[in-house]
N, C-alpha and C. Protein backbone atom coordinates (compact mmCIF):
# COMPACT_ATOMS: atom_id res chain seq x y z
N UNK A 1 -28.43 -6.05 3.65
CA UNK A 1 -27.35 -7.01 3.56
C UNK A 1 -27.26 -7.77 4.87
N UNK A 2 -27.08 -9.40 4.82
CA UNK A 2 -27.29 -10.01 6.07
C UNK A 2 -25.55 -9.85 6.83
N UNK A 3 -25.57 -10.33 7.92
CA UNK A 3 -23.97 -10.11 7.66
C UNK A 3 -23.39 -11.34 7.42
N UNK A 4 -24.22 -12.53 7.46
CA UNK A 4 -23.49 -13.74 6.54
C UNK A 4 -22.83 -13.35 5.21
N UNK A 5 -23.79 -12.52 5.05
CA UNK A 5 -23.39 -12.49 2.95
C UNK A 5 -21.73 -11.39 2.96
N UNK A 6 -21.38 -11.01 4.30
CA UNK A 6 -19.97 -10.12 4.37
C UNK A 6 -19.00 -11.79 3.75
N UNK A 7 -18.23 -11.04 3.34
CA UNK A 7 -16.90 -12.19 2.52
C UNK A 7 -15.81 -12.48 3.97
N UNK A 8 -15.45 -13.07 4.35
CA UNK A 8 -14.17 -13.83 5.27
C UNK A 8 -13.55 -12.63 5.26
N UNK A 9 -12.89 -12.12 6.10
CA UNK A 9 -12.04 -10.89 6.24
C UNK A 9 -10.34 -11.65 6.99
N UNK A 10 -9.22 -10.63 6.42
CA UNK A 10 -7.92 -11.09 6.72
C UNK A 10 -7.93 -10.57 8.33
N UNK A 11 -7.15 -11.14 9.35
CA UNK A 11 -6.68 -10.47 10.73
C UNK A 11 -5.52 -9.82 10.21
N UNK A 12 -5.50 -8.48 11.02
CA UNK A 12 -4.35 -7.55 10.78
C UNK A 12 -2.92 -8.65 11.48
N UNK A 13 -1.41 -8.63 11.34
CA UNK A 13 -0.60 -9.07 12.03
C UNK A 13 0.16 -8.11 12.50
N UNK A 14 -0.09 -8.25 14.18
CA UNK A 14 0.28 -7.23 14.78
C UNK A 14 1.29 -7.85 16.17
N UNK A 15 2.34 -7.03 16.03
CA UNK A 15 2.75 -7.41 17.79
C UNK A 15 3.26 -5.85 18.35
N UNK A 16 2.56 -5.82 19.61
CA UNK A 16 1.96 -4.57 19.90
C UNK A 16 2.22 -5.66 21.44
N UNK A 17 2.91 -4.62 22.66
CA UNK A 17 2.45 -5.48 24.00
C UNK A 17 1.07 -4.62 24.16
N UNK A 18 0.07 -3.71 23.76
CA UNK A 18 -0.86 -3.68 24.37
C UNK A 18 -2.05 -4.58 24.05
N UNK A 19 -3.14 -4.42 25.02
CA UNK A 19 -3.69 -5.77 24.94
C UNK A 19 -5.34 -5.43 23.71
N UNK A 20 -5.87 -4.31 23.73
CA UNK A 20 -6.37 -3.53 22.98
C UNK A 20 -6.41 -2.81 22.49
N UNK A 21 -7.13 -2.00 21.24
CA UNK A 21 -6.79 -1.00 20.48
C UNK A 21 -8.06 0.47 20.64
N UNK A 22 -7.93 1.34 20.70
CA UNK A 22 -9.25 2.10 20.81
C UNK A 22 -8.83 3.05 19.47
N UNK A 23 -10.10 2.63 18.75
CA UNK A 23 -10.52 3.17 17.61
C UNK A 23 -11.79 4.22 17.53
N UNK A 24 -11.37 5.18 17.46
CA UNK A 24 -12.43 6.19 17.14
C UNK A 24 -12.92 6.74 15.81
N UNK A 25 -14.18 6.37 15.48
CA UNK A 25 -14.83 6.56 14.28
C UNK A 25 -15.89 7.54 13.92
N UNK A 26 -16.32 8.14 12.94
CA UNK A 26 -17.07 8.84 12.33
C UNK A 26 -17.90 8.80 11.43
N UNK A 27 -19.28 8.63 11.66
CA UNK A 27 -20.25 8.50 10.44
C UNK A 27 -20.68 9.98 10.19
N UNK A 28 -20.60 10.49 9.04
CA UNK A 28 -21.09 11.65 8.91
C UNK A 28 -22.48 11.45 7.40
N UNK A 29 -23.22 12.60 7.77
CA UNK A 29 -24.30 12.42 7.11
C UNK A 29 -25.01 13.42 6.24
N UNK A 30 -25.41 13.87 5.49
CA UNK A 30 -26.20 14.97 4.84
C UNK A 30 -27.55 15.11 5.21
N UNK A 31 -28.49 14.30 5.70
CA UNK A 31 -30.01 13.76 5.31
C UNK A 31 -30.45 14.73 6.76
N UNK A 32 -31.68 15.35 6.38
CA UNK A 32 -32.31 15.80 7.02
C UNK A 32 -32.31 15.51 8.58
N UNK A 33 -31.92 14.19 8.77
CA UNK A 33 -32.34 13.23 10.20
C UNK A 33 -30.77 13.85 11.02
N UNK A 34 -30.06 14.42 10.61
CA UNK A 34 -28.82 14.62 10.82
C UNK A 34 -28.16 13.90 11.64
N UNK A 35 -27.92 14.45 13.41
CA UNK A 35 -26.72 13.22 14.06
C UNK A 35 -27.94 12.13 14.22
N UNK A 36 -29.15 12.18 14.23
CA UNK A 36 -30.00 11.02 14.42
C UNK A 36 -29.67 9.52 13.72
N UNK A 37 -29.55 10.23 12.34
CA UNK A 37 -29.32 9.49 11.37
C UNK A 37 -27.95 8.75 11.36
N UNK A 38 -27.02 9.35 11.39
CA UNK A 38 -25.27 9.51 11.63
C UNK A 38 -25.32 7.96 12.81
N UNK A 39 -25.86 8.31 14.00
CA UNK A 39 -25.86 7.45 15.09
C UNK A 39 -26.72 6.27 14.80
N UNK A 40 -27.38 6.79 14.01
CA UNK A 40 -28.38 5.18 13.61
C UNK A 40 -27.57 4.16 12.74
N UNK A 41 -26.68 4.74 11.74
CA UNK A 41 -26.12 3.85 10.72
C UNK A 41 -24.45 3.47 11.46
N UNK A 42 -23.64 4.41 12.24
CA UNK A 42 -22.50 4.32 12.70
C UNK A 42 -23.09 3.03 14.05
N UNK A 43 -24.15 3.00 14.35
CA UNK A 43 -24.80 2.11 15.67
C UNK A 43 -24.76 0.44 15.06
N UNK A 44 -25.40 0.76 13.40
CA UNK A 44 -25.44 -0.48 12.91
C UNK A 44 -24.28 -1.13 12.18
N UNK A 45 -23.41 -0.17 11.83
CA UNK A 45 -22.43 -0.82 10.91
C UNK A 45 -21.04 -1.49 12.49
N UNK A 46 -20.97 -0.86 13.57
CA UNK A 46 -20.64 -1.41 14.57
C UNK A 46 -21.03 -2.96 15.32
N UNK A 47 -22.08 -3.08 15.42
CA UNK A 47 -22.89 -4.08 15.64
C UNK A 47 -22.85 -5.15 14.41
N UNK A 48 -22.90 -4.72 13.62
CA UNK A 48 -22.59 -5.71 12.64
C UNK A 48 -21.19 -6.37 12.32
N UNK A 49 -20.42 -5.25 12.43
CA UNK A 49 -18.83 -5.73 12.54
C UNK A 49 -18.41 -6.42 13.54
N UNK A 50 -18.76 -6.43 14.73
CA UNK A 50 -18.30 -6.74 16.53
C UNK A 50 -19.27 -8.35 16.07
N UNK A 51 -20.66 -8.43 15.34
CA UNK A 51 -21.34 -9.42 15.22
C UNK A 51 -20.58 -10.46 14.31
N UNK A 52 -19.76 -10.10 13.59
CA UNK A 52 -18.98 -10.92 12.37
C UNK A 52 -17.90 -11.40 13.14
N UNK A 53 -17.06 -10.66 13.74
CA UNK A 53 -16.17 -11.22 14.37
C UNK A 53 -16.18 -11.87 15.84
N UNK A 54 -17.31 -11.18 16.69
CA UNK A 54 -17.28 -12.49 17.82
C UNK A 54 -18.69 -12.92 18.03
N UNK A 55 -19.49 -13.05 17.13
CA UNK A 55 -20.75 -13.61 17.72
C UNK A 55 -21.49 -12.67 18.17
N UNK A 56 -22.80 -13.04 18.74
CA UNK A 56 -23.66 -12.24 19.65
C UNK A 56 -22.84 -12.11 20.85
N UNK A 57 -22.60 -13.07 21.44
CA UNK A 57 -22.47 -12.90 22.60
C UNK A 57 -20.92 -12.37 22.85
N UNK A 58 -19.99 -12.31 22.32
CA UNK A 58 -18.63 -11.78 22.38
C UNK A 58 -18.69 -10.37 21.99
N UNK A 59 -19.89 -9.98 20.75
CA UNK A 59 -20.11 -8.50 20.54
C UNK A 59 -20.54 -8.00 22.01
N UNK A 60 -21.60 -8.60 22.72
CA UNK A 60 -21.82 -8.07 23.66
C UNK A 60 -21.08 -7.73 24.80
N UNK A 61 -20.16 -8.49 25.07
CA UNK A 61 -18.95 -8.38 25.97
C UNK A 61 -18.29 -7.28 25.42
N UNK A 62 -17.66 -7.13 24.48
CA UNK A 62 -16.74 -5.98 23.91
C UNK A 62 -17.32 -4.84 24.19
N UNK A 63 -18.59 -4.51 23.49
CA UNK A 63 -19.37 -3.48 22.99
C UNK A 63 -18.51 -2.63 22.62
N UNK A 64 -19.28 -1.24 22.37
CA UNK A 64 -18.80 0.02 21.95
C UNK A 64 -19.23 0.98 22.68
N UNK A 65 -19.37 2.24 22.29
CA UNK A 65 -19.64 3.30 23.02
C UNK A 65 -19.91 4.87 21.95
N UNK A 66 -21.04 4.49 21.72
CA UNK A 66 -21.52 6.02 20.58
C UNK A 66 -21.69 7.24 21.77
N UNK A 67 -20.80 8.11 21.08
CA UNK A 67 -20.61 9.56 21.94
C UNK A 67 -21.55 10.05 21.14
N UNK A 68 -21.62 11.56 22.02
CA UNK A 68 -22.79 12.55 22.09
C UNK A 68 -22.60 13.11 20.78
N UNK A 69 -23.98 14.01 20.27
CA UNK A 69 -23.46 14.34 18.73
C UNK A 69 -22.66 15.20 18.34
N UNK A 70 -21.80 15.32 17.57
CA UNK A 70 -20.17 15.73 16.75
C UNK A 70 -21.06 17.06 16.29
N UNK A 71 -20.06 18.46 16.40
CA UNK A 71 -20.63 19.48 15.78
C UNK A 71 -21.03 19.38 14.10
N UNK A 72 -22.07 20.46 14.04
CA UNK A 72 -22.24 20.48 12.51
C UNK A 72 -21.29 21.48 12.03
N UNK A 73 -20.83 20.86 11.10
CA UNK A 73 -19.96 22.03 9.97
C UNK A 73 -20.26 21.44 8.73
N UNK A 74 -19.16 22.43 7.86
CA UNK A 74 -19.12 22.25 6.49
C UNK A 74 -18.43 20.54 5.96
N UNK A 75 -18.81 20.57 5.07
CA UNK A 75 -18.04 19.48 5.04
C UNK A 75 -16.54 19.77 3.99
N UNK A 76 -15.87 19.06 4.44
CA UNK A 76 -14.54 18.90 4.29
C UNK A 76 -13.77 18.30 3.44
N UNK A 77 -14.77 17.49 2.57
CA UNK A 77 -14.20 16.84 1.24
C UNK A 77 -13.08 17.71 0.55
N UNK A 78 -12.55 16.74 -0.32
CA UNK A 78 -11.29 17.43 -1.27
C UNK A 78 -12.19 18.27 -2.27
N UNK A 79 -12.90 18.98 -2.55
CA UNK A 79 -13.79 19.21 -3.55
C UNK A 79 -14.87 18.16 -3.98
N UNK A 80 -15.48 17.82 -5.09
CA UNK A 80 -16.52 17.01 -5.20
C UNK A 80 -17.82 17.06 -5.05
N UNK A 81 -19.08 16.51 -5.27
CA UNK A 81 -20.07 17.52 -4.73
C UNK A 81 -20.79 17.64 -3.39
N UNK A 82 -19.83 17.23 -2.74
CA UNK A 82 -20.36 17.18 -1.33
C UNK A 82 -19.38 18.10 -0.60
N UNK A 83 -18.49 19.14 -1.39
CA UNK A 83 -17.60 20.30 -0.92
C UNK A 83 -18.73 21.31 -0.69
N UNK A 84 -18.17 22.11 0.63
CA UNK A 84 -19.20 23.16 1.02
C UNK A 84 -20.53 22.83 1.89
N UNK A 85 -20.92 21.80 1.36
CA UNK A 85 -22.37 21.58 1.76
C UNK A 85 -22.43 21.13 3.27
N UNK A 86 -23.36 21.72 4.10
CA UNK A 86 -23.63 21.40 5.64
C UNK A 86 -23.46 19.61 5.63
N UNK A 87 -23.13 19.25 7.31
CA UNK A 87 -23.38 18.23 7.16
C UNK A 87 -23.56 17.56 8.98
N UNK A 88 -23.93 16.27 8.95
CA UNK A 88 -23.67 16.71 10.79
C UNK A 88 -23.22 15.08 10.82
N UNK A 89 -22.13 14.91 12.04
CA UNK A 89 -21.62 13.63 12.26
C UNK A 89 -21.83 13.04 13.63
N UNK A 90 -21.71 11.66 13.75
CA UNK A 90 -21.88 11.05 14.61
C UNK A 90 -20.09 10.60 15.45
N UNK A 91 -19.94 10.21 16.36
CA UNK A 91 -19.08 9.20 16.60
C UNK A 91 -19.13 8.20 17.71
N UNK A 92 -18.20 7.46 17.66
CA UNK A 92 -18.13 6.41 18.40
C UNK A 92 -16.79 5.91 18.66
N UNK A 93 -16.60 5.18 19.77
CA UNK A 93 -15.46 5.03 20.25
C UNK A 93 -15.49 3.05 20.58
N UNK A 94 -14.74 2.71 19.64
CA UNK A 94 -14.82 0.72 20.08
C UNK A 94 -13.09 0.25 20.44
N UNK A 95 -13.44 -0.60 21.74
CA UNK A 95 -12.40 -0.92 21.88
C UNK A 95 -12.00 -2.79 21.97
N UNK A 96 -11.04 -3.09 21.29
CA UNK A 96 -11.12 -4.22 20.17
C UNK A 96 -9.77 -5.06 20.56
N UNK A 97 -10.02 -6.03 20.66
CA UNK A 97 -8.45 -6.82 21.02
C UNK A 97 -7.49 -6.80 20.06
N UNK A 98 -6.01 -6.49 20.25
CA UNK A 98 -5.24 -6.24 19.15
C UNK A 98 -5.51 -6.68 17.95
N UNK A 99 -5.55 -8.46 18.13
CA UNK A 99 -5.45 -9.22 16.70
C UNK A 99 -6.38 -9.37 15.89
N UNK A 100 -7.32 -8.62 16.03
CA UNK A 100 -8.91 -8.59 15.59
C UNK A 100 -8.78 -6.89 14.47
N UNK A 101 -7.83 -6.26 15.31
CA UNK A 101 -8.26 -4.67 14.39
C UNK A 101 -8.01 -5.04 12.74
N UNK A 102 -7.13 -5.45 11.90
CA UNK A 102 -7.54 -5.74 10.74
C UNK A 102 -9.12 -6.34 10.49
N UNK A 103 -9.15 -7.21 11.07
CA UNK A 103 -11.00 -7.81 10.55
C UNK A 103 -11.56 -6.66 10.94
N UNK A 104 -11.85 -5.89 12.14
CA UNK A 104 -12.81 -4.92 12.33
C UNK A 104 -12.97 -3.79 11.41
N UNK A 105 -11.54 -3.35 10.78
CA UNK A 105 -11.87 -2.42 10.52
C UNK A 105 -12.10 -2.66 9.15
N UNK A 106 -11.37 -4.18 8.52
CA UNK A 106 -12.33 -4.72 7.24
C UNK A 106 -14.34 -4.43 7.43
N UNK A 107 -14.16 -5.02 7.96
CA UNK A 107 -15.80 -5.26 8.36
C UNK A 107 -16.66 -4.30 8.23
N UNK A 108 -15.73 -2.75 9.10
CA UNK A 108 -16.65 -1.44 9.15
C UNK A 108 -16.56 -1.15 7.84
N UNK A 109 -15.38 -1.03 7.29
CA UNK A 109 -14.99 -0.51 5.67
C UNK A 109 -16.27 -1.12 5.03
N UNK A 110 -16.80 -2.92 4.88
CA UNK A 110 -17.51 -2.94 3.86
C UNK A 110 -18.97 -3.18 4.11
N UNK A 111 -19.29 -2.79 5.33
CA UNK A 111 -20.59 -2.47 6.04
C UNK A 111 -21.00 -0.72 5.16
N UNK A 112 -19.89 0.11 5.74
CA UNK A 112 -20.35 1.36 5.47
C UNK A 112 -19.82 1.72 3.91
N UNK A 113 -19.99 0.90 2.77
CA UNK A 113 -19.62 1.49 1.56
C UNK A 113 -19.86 0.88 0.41
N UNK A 114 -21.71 0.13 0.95
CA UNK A 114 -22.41 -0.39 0.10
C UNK A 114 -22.74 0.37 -0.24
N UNK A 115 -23.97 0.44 -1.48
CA UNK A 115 -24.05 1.58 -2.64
C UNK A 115 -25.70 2.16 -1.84
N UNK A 116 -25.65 3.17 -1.92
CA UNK A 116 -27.16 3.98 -1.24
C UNK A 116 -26.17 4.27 0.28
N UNK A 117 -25.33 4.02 0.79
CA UNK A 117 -25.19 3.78 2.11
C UNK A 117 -25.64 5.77 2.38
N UNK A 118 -26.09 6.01 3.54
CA UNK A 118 -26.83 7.44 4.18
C UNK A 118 -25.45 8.11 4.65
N UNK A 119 -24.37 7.55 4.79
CA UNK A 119 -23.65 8.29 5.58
C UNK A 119 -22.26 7.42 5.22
N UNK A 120 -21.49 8.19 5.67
CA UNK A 120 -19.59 8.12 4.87
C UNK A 120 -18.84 7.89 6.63
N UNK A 121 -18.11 6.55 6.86
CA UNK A 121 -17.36 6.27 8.01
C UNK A 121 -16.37 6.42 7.55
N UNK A 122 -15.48 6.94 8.76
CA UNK A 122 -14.25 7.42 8.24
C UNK A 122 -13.54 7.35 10.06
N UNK A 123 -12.13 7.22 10.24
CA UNK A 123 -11.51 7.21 11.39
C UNK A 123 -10.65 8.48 11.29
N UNK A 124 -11.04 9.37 12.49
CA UNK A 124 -10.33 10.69 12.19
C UNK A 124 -9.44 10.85 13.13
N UNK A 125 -9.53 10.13 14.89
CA UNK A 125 -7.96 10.04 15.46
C UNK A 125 -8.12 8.79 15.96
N UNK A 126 -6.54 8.38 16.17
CA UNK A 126 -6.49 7.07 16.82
C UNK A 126 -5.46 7.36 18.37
N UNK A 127 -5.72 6.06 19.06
CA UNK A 127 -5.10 6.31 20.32
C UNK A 127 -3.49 5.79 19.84
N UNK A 128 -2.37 5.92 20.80
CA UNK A 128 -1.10 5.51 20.43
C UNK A 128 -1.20 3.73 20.75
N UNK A 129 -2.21 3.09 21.34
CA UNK A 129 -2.44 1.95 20.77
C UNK A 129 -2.67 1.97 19.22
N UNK A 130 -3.59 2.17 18.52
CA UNK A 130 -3.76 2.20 17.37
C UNK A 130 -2.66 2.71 16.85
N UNK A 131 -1.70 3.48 16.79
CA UNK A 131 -0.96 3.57 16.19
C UNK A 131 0.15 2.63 16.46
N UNK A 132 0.88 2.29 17.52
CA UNK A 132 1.33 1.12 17.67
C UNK A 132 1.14 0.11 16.82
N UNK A 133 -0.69 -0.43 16.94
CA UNK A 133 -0.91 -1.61 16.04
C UNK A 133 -0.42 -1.49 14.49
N UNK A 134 -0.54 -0.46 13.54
CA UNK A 134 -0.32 0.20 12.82
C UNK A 134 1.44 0.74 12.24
N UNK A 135 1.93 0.00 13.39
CA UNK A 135 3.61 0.20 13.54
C UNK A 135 3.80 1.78 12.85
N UNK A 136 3.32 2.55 13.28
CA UNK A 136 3.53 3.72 13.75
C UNK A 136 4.09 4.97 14.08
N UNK A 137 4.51 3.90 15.23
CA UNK A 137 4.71 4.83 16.28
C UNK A 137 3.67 5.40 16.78
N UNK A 138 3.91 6.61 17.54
CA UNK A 138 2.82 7.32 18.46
C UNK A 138 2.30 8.40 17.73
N UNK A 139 2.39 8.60 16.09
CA UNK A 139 1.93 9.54 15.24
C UNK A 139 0.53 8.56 15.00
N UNK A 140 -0.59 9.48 15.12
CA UNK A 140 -1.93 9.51 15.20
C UNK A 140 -2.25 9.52 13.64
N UNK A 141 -1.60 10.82 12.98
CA UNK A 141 -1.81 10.65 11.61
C UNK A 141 -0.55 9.70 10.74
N UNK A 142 -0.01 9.62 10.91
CA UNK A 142 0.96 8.00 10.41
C UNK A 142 -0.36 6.59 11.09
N UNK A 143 -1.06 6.83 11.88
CA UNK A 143 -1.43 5.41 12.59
C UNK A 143 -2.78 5.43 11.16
N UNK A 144 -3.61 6.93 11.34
CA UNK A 144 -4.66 6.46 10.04
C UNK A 144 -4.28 6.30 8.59
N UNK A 145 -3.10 6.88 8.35
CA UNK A 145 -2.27 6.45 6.83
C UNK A 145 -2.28 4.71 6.72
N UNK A 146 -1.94 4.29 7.91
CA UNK A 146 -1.23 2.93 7.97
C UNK A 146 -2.68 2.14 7.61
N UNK A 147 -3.32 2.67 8.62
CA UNK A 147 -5.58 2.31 8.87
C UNK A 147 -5.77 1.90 7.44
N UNK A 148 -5.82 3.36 6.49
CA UNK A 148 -6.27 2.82 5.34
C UNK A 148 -5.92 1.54 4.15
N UNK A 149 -4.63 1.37 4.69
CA UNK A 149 -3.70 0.32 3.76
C UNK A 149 -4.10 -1.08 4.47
N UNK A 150 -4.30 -1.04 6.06
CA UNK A 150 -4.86 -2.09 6.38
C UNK A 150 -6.37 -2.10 6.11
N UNK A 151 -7.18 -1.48 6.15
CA UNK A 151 -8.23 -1.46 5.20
C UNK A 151 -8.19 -2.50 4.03
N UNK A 152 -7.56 -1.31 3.18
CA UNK A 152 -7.79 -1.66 1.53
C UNK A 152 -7.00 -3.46 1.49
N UNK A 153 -6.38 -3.38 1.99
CA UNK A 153 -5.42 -4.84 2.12
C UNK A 153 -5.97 -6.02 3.07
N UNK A 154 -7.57 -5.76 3.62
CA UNK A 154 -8.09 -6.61 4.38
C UNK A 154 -9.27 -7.25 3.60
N UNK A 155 -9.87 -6.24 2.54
CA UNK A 155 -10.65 -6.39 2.02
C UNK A 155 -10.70 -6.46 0.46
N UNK A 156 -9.82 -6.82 0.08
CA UNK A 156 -9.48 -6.99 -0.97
C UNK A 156 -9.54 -8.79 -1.30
């Protein structure tokens, strides 16, 4: 998928006095290649999102920052058939100017949840910026409740 062919994404509306948001994300993976793999697709669906919204050269200014590899465990699904089964994750840490976190996290959402995609992104804590943006408050899990609705409501 080129990232021209991504659809126009909504900006979240946020007033937040901080000036960025730090979002921490998770690609997790099944495939033999394990965090290899995890860091290869969480590397690209980043780059592609930071590429949609500021260019080459504004992705490059921002950047991101893929941390070391995430322990292996079980995986954690609600049941389904990927309950039980080993799995190993990647993460990464991007930090994003307030008025941009709706598009970004549109962007990652429909980067990582084309059909074949190797690995499942998911945001498992946020900073009390992010929750802020997210009107919040300083609840981390209220900030990813809020995540997903700006999600589903960016990309729609």
């Amino acid at each position: 998928m080129e990232i021209d062919d991504l659809p126009p994404q909504r900006t979240a509306e946020v007033s937040c006095p901080h000036m960025f948001a730090r979002v921490e994300l998770y690609a997790q993976t099944k495939l033999e290649e394990g965090h290899q793999a995890a860091a290869s697709v969480l590397g690209i669906v980043m780059r592609l999102a930071m590429k949609q919204m500021y260019g080459v050269a504004g992705a490059a200014a921002l950047g991101y920052e893929l941390l070391g590899p995430v322990n292996q465990d079980q995986y954690a699904g609600g049941g389904g058939d990927g309950a039980g089964e080993s799995c190993t994750r990647a993460a990464a840490i991007v930090r994003i100017p307030k008025e941009s976190f709706g598009k970004f996290m549109a962007a990652c959402a429909v980067m990582s949840s084309y059909d074949g995609a190797p690995c499942t992104l998911s945001v498992t804590r946020a900073s009390p910026h992010l929750a802020c943006l997210a009107g919040a408050g300083a609840d981390s899990s209220l900030a990813a409740e809020c995540l997903q609705r700006l999600v589903a409501s960016s990309v729609q």
